[in-house]
Protein backbone atom coordinates (compact mmCIF):
# COMPACT_ATOMS: atom_id res chain seq x y z
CA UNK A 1 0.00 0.00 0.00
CA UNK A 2 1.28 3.40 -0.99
CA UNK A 3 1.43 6.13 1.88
CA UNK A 4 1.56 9.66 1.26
CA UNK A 5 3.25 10.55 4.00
CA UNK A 6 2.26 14.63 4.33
CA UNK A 7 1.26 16.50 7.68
CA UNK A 8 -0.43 20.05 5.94
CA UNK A 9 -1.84 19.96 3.19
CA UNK A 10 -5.17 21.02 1.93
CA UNK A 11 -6.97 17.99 3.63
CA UNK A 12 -8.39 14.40 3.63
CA UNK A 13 -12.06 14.25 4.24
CA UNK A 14 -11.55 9.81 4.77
CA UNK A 15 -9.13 11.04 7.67
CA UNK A 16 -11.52 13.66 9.36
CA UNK A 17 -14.37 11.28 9.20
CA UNK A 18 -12.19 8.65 10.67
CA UNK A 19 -11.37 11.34 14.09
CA UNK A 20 -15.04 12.08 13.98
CA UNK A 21 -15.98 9.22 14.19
CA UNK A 22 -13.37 8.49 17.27
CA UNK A 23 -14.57 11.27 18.99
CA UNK A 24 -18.11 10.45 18.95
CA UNK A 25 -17.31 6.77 19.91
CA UNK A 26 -15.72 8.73 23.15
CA UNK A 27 -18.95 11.27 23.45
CA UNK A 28 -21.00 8.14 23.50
CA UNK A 29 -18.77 6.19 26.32
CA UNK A 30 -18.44 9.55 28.52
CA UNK A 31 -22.50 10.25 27.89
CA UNK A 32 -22.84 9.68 31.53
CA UNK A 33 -20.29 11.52 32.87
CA UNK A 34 -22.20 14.68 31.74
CA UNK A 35 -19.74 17.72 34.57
CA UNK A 36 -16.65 16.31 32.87
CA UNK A 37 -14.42 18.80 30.46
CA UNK A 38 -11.99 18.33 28.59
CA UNK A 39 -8.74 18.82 30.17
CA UNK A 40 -5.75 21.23 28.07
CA UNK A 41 -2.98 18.88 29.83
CA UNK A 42 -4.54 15.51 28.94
CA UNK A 43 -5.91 16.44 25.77
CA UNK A 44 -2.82 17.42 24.27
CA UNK A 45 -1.43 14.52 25.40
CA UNK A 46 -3.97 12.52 23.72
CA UNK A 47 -3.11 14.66 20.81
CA UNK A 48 0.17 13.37 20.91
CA UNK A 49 -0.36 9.76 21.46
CA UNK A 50 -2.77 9.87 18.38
CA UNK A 51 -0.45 11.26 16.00
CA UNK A 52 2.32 8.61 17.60
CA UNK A 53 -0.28 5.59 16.69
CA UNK A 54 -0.08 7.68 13.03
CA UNK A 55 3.89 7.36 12.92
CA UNK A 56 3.16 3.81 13.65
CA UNK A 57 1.25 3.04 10.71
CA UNK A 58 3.64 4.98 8.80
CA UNK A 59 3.24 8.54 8.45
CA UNK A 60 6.09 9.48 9.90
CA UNK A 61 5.79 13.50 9.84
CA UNK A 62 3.35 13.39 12.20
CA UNK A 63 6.34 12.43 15.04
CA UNK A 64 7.48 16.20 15.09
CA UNK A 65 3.69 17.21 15.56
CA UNK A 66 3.31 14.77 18.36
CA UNK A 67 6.63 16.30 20.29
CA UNK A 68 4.88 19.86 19.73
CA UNK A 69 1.99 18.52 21.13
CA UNK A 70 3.23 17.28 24.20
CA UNK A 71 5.84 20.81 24.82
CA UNK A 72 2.39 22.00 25.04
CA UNK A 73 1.28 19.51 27.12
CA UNK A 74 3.97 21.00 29.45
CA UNK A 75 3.41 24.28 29.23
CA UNK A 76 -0.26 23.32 30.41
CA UNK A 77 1.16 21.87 33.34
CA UNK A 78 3.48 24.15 33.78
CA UNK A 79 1.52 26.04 36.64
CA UNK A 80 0.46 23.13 38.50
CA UNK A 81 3.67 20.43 38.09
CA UNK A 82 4.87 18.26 40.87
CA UNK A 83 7.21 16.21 40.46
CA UNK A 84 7.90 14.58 36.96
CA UNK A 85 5.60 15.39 34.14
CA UNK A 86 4.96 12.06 31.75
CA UNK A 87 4.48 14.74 28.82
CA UNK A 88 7.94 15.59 29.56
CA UNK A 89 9.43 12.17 29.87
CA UNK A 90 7.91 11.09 26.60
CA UNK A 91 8.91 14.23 24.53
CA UNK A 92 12.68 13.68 26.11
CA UNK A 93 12.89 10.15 24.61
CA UNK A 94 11.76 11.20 21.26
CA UNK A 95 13.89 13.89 20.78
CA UNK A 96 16.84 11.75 21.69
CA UNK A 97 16.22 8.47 19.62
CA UNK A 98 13.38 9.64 17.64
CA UNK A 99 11.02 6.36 16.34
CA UNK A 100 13.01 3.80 18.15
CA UNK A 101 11.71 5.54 21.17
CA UNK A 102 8.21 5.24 19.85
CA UNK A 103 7.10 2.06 21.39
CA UNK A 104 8.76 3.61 24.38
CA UNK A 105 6.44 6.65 24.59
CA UNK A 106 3.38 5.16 23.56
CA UNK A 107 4.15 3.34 26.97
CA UNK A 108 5.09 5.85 28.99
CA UNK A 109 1.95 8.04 27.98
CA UNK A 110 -0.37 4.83 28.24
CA UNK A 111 1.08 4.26 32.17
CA UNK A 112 1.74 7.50 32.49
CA UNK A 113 -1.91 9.32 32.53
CA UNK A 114 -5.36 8.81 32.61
CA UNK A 115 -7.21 10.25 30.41
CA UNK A 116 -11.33 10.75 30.56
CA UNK A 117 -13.13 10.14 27.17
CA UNK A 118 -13.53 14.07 27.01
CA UNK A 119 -9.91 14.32 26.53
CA UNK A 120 -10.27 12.04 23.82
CA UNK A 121 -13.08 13.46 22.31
CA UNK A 122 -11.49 16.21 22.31
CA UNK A 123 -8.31 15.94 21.05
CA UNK A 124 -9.77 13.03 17.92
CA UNK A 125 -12.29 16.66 17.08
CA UNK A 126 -9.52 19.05 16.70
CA UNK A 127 -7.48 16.25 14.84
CA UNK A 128 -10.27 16.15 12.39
CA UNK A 129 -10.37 20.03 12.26
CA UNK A 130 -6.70 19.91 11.38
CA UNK A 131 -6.94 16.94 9.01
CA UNK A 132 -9.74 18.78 6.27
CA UNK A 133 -9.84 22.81 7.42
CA UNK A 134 -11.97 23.37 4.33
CA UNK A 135 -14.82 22.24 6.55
CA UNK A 136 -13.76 23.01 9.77
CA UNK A 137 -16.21 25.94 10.52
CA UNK A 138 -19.00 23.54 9.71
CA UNK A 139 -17.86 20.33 12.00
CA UNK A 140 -19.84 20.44 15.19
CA UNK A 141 -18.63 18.76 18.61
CA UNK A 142 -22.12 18.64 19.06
CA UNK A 143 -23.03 17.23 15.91
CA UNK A 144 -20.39 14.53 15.53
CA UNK A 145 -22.88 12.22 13.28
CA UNK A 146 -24.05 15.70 11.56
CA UNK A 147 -20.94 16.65 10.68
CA UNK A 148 -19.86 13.44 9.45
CA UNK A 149 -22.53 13.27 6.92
CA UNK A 150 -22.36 16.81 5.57
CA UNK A 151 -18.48 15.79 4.57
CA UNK A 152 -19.39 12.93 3.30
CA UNK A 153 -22.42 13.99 1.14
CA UNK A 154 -19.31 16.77 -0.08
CA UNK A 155 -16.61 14.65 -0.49
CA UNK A 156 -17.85 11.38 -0.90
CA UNK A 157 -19.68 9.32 -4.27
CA UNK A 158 -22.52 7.98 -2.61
CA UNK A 159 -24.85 5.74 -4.50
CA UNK A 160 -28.47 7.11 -4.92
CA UNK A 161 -31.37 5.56 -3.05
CA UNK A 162 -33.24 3.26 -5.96
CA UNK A 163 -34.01 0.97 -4.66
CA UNK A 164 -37.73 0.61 -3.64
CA UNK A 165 -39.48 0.45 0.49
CA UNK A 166 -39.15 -3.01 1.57
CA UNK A 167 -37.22 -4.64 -1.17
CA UNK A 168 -34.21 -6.34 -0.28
CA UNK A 169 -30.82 -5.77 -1.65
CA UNK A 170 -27.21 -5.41 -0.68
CA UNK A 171 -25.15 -1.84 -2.07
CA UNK A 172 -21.73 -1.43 -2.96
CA UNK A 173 -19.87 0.17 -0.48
CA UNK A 174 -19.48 4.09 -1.95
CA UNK A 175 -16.23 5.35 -3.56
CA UNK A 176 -14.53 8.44 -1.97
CA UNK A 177 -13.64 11.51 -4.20
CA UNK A 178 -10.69 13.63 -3.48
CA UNK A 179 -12.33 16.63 -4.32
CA UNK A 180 -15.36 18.59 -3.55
CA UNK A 181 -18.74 16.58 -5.01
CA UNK A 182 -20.47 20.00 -4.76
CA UNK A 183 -20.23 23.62 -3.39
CA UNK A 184 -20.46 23.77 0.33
CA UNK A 185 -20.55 26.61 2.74
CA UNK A 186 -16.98 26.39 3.72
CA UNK A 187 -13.86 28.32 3.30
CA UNK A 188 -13.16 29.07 -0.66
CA UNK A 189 -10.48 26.48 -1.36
CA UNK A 190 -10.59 23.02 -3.61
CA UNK A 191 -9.55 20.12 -0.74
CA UNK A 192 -7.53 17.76 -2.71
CA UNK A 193 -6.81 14.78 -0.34
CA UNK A 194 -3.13 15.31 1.41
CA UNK A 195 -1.71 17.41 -1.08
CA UNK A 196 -3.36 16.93 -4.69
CA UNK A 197 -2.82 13.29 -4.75
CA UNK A 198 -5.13 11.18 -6.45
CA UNK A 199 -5.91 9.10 -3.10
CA UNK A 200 -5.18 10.09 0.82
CA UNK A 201 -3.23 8.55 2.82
CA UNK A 202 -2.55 5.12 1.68
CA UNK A 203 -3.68 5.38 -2.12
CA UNK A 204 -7.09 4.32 -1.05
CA UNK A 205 -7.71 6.89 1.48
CA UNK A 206 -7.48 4.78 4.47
CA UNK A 207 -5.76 5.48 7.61
């Protein structure tokens, strides 16, 4: 499988629907815990742990992004730190061995903290804001599934509904376009998925 390995670029609506989609799965498991917030500390350092899963698969710029993410991790902490901060520790390794330490700070993060599912939420919607900016004005934490469906409905080549009520028939899974289907609301530019390529990430726009 073919990676295009690119951090900015004009965005990937497969890879915003995919954080979307994460961060409702973490709305949904948090539903009950309805006075929790996300925290600045924790959800950068779910920021960075995301985009260190990323380097993982093999989109390696996104290990740079992940050490910004967790200096500001520190600098959230900065006020209130005693003792050792994880964010810290982690950043430390990866600046001195880079991806070998990768398994290494995945770990340390993972023991390290505990984050609530708003952190996640909330890092997985800002991922998705950063992943297609096109339409991040009209992506809703409060909309998750909303959101979702207005990018795809742009972005996406969904098959029409023919087929009549109550007759029973499987559909092929729709094909993603790289490029705007239609107009939309959003901010002026033609997304091409990570940088003009015919596919995102992966040459199939999976990730």
């Amino acid at each position: 499988m073919e990676i295009h390995d690119e951090l900015m670029t004009p965005g990937c609506p497969q890879c915003a629907v995919k954080h979307l989609s994460a961060a409702l799965y973490h709305v949904a498991k948090g539903a009950v815990r309805k006075d929790v917030f996300p925290d600045p500390y924790m959800t950068c350092v779910c920021t960075a742990y995301i985009n260190l899963v990323e380097v993982r698969t093999g989109y390696h710029s996104h290990l740079w992004y992940a050490v910004g993410a967790l200096v500001r991790a520190e600098e959230h902490m900065a006020p209130r730190m005693v003792g050792e901060c994880v964010a810290r520790e982690a950043r430390l390794m990866l600046e001195q061995y880079g991806e070998e330490a990768l398994i290494d700070a995945l770990n340390c993060i993972r023991e390290g903290t505990v984050p609530d599912h708003a952190d996640w939420a909330a890092a997985h919607f800002d991922e998705a804001r950063r992943e297609l900016p096109a339409m991040a004005d009209l992506m809703s934490i409060g909309d998750l599934i909303g959101s979702i469906e207005r990018i795809r409905e742009a972005y996406f080549d969904l098959p029409e509904a023919t087929v009549a009520e109550g007759e029973n028939t499987t559909q092929e899974e729709p094909v993603m376009a790289t490029a705007k289907k239609k107009a939309v609301p959003a901010k002026g530019t033609k997304c091409a998925c990570k940088g003009g390529k015919t596919a995102c990430k992966g040459g199939k726009c999976k990730k």
